[in-house]
N, C-alpha and C. Protein backbone atom coordinates (compact mmCIF):
# COMPACT_ATOMS: atom_id res chain seq x y z
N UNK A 1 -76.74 167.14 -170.12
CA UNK A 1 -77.58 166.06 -170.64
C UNK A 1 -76.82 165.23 -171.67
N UNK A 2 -75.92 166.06 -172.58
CA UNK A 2 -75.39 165.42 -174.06
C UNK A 2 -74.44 164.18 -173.27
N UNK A 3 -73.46 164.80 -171.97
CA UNK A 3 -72.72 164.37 -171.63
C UNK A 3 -73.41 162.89 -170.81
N UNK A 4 -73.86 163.21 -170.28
CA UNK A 4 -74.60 162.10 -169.12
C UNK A 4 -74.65 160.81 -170.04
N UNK A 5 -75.69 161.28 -171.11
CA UNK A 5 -75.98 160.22 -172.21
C UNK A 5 -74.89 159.69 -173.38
N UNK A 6 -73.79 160.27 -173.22
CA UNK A 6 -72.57 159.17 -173.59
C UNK A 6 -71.88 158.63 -172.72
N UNK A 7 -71.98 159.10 -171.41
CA UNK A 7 -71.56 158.26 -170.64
C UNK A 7 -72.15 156.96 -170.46
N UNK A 8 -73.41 157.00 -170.46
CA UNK A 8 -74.67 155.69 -170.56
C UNK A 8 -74.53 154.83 -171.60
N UNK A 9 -74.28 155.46 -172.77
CA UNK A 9 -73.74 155.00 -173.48
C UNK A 9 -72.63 154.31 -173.94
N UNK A 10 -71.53 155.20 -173.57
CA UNK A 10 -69.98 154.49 -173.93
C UNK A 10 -70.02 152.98 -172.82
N UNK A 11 -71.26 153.55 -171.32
CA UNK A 11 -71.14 151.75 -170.17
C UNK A 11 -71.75 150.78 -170.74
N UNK A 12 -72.79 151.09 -172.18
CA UNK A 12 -73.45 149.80 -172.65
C UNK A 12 -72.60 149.29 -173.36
N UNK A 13 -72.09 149.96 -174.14
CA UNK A 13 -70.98 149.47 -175.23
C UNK A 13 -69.81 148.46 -174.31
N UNK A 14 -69.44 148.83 -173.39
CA UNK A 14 -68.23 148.21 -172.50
C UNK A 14 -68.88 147.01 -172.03
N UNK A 15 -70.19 147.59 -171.54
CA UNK A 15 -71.00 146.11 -171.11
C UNK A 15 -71.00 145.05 -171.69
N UNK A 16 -71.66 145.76 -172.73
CA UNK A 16 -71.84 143.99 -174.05
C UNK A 16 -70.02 143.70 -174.53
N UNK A 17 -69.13 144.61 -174.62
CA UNK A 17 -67.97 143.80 -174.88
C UNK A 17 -67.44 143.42 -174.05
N UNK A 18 -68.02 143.39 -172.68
CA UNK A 18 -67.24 142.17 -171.65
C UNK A 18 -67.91 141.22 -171.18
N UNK A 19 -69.25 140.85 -172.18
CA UNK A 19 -69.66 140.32 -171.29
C UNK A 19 -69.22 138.92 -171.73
N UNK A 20 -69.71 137.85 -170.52
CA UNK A 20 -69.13 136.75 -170.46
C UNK A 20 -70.26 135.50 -170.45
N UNK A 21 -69.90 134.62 -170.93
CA UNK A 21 -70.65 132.79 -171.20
C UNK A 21 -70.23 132.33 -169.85
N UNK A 22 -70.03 132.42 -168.92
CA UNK A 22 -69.79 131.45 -168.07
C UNK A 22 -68.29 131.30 -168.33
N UNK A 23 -67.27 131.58 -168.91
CA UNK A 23 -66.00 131.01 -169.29
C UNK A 23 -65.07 131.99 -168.75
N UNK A 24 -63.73 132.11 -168.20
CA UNK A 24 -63.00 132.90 -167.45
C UNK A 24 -62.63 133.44 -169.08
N UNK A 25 -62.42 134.37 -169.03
CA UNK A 25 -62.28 135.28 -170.21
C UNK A 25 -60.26 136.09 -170.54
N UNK A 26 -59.59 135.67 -170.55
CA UNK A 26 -57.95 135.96 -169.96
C UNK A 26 -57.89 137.32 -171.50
N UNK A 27 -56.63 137.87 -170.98
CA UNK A 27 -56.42 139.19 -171.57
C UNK A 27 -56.03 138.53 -172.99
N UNK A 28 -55.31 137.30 -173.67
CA UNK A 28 -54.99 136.59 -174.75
C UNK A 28 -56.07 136.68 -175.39
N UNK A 29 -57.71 136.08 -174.65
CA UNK A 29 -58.40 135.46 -175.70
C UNK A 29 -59.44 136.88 -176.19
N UNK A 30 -59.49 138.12 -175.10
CA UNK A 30 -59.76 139.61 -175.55
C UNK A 30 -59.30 140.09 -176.60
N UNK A 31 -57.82 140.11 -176.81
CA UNK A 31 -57.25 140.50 -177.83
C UNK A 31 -57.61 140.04 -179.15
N UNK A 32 -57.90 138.31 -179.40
CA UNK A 32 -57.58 137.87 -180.53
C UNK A 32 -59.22 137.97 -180.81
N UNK A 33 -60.51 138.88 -179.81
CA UNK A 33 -61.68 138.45 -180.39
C UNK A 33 -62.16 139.81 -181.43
N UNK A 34 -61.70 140.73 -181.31
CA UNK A 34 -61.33 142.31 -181.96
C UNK A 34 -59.77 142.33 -183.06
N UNK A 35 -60.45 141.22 -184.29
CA UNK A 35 -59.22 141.25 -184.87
C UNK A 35 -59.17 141.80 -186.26
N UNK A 36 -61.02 141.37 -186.68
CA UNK A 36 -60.88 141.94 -187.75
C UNK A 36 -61.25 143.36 -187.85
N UNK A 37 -60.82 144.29 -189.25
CA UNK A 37 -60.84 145.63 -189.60
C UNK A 37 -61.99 145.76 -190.88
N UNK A 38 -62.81 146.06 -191.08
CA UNK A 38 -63.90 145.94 -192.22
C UNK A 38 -64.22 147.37 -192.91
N UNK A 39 -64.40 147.69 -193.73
CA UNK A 39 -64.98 149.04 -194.06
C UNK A 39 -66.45 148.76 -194.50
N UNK A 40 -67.13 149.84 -193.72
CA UNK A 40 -68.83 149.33 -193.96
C UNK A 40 -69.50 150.93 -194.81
N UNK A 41 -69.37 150.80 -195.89
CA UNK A 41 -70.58 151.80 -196.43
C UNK A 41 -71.68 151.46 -196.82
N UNK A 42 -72.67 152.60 -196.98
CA UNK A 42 -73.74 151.92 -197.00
C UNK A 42 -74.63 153.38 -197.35
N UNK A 43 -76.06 153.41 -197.60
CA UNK A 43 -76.79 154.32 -198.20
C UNK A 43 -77.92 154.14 -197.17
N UNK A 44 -78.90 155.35 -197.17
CA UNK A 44 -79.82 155.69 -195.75
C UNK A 44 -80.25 156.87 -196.43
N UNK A 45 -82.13 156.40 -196.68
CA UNK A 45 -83.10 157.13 -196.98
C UNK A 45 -83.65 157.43 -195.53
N UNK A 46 -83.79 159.04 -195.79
CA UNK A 46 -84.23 159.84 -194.24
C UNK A 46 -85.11 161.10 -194.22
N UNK A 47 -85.92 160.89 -195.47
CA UNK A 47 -86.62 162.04 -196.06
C UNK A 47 -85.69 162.78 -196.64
N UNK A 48 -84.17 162.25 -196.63
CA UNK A 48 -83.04 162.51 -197.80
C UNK A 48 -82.02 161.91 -197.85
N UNK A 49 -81.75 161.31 -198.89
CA UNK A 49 -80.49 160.39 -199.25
C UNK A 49 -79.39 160.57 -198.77
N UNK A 50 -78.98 159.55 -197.83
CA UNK A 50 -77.47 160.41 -197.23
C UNK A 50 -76.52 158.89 -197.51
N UNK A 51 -75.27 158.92 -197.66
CA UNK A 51 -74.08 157.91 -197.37
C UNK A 51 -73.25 158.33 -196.56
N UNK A 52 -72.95 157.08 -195.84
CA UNK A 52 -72.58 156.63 -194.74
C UNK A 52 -71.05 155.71 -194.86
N UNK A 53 -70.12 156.15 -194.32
CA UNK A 53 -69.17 155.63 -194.52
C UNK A 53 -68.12 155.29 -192.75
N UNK A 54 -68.42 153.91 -192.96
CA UNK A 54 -68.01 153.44 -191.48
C UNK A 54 -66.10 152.91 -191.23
N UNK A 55 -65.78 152.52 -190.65
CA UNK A 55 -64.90 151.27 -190.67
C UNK A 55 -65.35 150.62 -188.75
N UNK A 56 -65.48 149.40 -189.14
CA UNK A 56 -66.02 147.92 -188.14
C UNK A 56 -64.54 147.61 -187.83
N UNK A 57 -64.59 147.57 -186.20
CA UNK A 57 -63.60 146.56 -185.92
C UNK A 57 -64.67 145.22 -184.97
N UNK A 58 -63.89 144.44 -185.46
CA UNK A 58 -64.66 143.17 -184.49
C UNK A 58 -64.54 142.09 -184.79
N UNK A 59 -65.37 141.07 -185.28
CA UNK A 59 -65.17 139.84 -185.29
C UNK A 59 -65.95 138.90 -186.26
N UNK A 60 -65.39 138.28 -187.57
CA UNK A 60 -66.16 137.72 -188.31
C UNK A 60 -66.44 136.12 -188.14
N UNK A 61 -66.95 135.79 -188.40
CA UNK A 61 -67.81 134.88 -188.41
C UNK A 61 -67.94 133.94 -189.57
N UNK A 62 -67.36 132.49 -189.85
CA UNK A 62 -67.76 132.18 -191.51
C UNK A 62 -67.56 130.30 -191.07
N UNK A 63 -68.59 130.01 -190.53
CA UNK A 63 -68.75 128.49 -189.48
C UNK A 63 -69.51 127.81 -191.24
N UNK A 64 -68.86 126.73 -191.86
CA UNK A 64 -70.37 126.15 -192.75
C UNK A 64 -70.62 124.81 -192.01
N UNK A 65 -71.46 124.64 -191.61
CA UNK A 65 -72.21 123.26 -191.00
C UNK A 65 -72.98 122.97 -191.14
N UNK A 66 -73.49 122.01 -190.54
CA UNK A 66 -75.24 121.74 -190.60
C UNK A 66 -75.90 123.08 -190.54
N UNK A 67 -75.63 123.70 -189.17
CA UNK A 67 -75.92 124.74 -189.51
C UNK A 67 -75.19 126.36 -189.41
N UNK A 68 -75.58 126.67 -190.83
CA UNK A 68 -74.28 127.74 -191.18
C UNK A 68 -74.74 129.27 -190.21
N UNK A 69 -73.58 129.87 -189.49
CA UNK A 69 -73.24 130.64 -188.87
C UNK A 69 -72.17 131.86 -189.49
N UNK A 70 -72.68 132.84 -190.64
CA UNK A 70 -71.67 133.72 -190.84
C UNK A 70 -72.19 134.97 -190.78
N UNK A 71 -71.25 135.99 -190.14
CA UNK A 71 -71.99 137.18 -190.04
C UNK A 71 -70.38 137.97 -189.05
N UNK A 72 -70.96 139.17 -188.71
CA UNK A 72 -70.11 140.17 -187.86
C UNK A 72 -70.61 140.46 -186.75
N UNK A 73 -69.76 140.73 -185.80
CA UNK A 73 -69.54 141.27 -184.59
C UNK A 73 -68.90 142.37 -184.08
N UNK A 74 -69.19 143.97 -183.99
CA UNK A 74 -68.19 144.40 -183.22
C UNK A 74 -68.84 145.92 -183.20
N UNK A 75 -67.71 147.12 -183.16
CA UNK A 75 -68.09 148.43 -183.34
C UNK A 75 -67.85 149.18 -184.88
N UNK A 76 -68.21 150.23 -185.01
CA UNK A 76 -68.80 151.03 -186.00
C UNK A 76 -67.99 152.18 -185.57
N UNK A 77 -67.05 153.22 -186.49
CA UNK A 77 -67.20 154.34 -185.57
C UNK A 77 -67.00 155.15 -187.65
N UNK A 78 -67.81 155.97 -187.85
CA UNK A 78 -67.96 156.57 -189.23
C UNK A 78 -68.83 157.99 -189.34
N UNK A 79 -69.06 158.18 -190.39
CA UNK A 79 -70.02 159.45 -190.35
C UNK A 79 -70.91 159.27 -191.43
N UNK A 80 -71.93 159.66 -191.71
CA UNK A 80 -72.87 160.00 -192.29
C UNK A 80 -72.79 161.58 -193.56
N UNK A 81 -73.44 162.12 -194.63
CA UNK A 81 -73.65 162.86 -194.69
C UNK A 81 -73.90 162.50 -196.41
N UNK A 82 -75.28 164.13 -196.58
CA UNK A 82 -76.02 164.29 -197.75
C UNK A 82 -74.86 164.66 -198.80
N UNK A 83 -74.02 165.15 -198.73
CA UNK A 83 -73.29 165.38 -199.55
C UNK A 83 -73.33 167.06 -200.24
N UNK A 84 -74.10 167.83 -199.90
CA UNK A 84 -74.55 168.93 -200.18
C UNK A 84 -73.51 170.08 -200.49
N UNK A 85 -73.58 171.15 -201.26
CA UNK A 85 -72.39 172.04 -201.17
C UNK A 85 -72.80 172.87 -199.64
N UNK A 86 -73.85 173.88 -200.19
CA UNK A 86 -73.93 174.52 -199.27
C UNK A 86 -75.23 174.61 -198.40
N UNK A 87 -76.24 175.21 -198.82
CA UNK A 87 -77.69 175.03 -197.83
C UNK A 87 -78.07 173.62 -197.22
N UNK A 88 -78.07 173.31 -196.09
CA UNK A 88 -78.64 172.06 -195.60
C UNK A 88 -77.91 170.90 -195.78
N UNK A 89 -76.16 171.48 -195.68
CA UNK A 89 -75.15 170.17 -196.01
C UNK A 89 -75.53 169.79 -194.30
N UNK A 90 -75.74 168.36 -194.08
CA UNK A 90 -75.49 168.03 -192.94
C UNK A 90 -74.21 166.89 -193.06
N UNK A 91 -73.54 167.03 -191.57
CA UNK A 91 -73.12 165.92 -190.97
C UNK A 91 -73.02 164.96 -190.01
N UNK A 92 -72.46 163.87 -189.90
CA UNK A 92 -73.15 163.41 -188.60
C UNK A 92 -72.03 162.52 -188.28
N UNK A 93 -71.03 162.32 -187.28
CA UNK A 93 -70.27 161.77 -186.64
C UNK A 93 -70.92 160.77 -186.02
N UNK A 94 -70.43 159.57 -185.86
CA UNK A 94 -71.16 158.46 -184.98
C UNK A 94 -70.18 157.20 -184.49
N UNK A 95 -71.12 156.66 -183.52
CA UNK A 95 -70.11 155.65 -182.71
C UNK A 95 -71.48 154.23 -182.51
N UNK A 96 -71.12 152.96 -182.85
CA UNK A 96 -72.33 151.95 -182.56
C UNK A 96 -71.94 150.76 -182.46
N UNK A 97 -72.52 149.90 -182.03
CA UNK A 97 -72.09 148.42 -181.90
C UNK A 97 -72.83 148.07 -182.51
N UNK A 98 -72.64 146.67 -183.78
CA UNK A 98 -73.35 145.76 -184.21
C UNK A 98 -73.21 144.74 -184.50
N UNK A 99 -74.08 143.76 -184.32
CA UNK A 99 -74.22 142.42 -184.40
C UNK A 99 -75.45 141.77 -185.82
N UNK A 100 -74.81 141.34 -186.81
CA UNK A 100 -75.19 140.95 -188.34
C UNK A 100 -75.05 139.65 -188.34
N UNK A 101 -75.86 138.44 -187.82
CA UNK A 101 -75.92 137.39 -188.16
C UNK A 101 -76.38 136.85 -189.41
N UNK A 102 -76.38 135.77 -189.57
CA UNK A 102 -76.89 135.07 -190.66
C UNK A 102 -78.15 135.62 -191.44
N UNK A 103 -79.31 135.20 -190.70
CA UNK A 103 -80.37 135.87 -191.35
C UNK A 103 -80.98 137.51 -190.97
N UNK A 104 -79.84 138.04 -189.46
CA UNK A 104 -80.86 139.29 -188.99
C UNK A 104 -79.52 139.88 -188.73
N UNK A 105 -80.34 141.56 -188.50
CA UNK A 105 -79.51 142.34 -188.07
C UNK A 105 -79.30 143.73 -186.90
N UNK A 106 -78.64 143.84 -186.33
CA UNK A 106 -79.12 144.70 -184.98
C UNK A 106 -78.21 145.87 -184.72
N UNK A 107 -78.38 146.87 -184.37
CA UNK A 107 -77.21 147.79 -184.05
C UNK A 107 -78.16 149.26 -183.26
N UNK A 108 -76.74 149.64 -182.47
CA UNK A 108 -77.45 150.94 -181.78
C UNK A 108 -76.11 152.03 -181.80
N UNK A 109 -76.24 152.88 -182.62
CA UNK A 109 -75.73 154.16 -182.04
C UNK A 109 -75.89 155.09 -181.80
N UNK A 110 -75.00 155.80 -182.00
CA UNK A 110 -74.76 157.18 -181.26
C UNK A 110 -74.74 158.31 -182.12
N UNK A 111 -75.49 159.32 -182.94
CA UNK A 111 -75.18 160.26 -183.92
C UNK A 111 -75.51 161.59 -183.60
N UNK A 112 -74.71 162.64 -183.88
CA UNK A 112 -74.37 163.89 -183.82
C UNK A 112 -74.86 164.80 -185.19
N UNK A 113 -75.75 164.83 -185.31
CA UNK A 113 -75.84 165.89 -186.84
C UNK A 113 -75.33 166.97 -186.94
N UNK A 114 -74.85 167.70 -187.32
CA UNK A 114 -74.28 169.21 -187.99
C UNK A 114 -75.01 169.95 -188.88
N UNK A 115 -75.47 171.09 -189.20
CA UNK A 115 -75.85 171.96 -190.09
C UNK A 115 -76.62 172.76 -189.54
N UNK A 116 -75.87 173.75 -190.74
CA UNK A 116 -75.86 174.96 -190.57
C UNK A 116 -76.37 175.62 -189.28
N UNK A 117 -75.30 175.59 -188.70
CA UNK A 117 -74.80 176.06 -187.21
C UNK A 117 -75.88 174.93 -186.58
N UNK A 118 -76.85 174.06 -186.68
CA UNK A 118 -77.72 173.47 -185.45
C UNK A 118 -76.65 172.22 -185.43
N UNK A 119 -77.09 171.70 -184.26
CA UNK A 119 -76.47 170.85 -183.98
C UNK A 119 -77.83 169.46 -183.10
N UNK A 120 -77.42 168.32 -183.66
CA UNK A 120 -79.00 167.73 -182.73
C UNK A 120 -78.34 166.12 -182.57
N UNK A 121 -78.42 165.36 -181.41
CA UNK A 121 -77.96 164.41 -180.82
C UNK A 121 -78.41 163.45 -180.79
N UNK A 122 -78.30 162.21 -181.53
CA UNK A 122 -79.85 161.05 -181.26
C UNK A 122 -79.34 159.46 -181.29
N UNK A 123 -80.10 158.69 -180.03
CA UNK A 123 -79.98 157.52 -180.10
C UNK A 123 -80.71 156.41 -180.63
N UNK A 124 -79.69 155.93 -181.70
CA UNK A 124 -80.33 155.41 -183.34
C UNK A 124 -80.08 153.53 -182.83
N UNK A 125 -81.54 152.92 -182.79
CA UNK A 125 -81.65 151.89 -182.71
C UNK A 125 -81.99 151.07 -184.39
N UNK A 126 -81.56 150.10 -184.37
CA UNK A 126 -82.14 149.52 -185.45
C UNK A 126 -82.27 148.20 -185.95
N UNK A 127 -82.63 147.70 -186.71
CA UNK A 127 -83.32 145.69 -186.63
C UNK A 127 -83.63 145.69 -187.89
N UNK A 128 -83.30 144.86 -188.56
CA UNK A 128 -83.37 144.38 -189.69
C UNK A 128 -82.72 142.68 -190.32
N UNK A 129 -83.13 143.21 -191.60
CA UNK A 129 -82.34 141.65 -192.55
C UNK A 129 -80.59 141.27 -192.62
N UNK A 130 -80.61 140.22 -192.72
CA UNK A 130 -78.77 140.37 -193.26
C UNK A 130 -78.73 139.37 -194.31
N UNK A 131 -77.79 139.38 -195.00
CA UNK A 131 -76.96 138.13 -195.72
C UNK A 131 -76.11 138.09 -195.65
N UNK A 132 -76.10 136.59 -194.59
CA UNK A 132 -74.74 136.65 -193.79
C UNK A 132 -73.73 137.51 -193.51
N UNK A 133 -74.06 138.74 -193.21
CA UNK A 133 -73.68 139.86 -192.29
C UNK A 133 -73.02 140.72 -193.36
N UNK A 134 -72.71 140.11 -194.72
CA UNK A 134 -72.41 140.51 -195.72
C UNK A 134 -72.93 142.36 -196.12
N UNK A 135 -74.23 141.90 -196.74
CA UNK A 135 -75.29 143.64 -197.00
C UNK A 135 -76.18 143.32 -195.90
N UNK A 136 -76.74 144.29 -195.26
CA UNK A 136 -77.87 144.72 -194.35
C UNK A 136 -78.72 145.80 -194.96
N UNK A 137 -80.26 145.25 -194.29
CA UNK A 137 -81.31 146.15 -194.87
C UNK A 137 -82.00 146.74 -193.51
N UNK A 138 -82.08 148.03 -193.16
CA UNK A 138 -82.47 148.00 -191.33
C UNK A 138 -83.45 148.83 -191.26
N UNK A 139 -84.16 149.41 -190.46
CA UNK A 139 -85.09 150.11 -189.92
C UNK A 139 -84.24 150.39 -188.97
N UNK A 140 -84.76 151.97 -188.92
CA UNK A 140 -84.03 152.85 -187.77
C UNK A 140 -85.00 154.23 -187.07
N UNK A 141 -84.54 153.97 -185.97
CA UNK A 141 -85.71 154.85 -185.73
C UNK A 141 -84.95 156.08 -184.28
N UNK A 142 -84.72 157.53 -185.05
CA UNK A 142 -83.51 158.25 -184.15
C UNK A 142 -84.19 158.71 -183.22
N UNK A 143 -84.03 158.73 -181.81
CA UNK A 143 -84.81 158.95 -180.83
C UNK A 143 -83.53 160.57 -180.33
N UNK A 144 -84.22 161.48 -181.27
CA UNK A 144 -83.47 162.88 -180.16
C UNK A 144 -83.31 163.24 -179.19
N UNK A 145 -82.41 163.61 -178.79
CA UNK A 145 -82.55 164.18 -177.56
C UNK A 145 -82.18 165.94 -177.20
N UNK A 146 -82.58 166.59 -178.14
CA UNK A 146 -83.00 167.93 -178.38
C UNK A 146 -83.47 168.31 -179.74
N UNK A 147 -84.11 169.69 -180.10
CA UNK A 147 -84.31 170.03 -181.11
C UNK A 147 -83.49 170.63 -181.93
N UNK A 148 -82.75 170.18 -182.50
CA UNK A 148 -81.76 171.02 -183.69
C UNK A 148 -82.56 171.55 -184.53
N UNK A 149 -84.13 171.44 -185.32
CA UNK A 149 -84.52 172.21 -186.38
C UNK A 149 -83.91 171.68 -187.21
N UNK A 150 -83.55 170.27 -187.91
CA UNK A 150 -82.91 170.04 -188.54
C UNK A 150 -83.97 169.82 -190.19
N UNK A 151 -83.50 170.33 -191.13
CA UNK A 151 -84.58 170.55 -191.97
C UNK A 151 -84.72 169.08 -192.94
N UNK A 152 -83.58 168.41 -192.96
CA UNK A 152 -84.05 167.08 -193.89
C UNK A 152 -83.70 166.12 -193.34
N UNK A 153 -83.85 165.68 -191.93
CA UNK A 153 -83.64 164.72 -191.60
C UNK A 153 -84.36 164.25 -190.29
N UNK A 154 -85.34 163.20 -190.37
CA UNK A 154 -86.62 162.74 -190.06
C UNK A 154 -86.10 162.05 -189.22
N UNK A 155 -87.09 161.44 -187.99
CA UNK A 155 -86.53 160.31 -187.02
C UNK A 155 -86.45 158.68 -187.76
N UNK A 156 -87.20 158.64 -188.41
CA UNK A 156 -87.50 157.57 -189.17
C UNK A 156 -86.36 157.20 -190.31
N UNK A 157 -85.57 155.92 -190.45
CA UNK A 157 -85.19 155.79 -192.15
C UNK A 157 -84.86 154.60 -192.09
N UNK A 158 -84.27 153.92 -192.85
CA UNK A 158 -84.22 152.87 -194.02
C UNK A 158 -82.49 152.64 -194.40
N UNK A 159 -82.26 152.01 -194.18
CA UNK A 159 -80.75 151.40 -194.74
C UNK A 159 -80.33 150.59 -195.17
N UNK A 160 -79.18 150.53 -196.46
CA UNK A 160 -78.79 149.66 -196.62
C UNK A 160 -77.26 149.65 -196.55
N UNK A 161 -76.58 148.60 -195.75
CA UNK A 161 -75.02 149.06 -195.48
C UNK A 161 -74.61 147.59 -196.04
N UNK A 162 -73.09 147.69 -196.53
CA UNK A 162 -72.29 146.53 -196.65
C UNK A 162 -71.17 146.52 -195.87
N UNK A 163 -70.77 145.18 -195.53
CA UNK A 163 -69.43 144.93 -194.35
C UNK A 163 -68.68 144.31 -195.53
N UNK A 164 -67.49 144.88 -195.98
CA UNK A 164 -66.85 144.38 -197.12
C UNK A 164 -66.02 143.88 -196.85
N UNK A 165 -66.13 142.54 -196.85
CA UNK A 165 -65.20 141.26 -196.04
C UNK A 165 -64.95 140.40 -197.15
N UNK A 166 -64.13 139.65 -197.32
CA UNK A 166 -64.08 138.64 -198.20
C UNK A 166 -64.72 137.29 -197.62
N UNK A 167 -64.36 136.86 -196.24
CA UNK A 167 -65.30 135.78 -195.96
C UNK A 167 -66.75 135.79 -195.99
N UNK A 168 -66.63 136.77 -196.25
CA UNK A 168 -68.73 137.02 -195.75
C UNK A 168 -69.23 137.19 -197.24
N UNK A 169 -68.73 138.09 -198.05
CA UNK A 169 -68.99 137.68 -199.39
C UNK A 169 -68.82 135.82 -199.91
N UNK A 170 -67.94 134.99 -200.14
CA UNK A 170 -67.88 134.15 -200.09
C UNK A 170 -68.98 133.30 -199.50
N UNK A 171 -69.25 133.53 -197.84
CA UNK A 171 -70.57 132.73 -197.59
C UNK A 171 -71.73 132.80 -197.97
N UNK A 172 -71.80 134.37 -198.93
CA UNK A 172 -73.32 134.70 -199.50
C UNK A 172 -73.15 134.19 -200.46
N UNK A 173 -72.12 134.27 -201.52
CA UNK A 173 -72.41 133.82 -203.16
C UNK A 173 -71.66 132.48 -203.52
N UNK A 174 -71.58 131.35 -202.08
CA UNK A 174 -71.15 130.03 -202.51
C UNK A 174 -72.13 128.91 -202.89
């Protein structure tokens, strides 16, 4: 089952990064669209405080026009965890794609929890605020796909992550 569902997974991820506008897409203009490197941490209430520490590769965004366009594009691959010594330290390995426009924000991954010996698998959708892709505020909602018994950590939580970019800071506080 665990397996099936990263496979389903790792084809959505491939999906949305190939997909195409109508425009012949050449191996040059692939390369240069996965350029930037970002580090995204961020904090996530879950019936317990956990931080989250990512690094984003993908693609920023910092258009000012009539109308302004700044935000991120790409994947996520980081871990999660309460920080705990010993009873109920969890961890959580993860893999996600997200897209942080101007005013909103979207992402879906993939997370693995750890503790004490359980182990529990869940696909974490989520939608929320942005400024300019800068900080995000999200709703998340982990859809398991077994029971780990996991003792502090709810399907439900709350986030707030930053993409620590210099252009994207810049487009929020100009």
């Amino acid at each position: 089952m665990l397996k099936n569902t990263l496979i389903i997974l790792l084809l959505f991820a491939l999906s949305m990064a190939n997909a195409q506008s109508g425009e012949v897409q050449t191996r040059e203009k692939y390369r240069n669209e996965f350029k930037d490197i970002l580090f995204s941490p961020g904090v996530i209430v879950q019936h317990e405080t956990f931080l989250e520490f990512n690094v984003s590769i993908g693609e920023v965004t910092a258009i000012n026009g009539k109308i302004p366009l700044e935000g991120f594009e790409g994947f996520r691959v980081g871990f999660e965890t309460n920080l705990r010594d010993r009873h109920n330290h969890t961890i959580a390995p993860k893999i996600g794609y997200e897209i942080s426009a101007t005013l909103f924000s979207i992402r879906l991954s993939a997370v693995n929890y750890f503790q004490n010996g359980n182990s529990e698998f869940r696909l974490l959708p989520e939608i929320g605020i942005s400024m300019y892709g800068w900080v995000n505020l999200t709703y998340g909602y982990g859809i398991p796909f077994n029971n780990g018994n996991l003792d502090n950590v709810s399907c439900h939580r709350v986030a707030l992550s930053f993409n620590l970019d210099k252009r994207l800071k810049e487009a929020l506080f100009q």
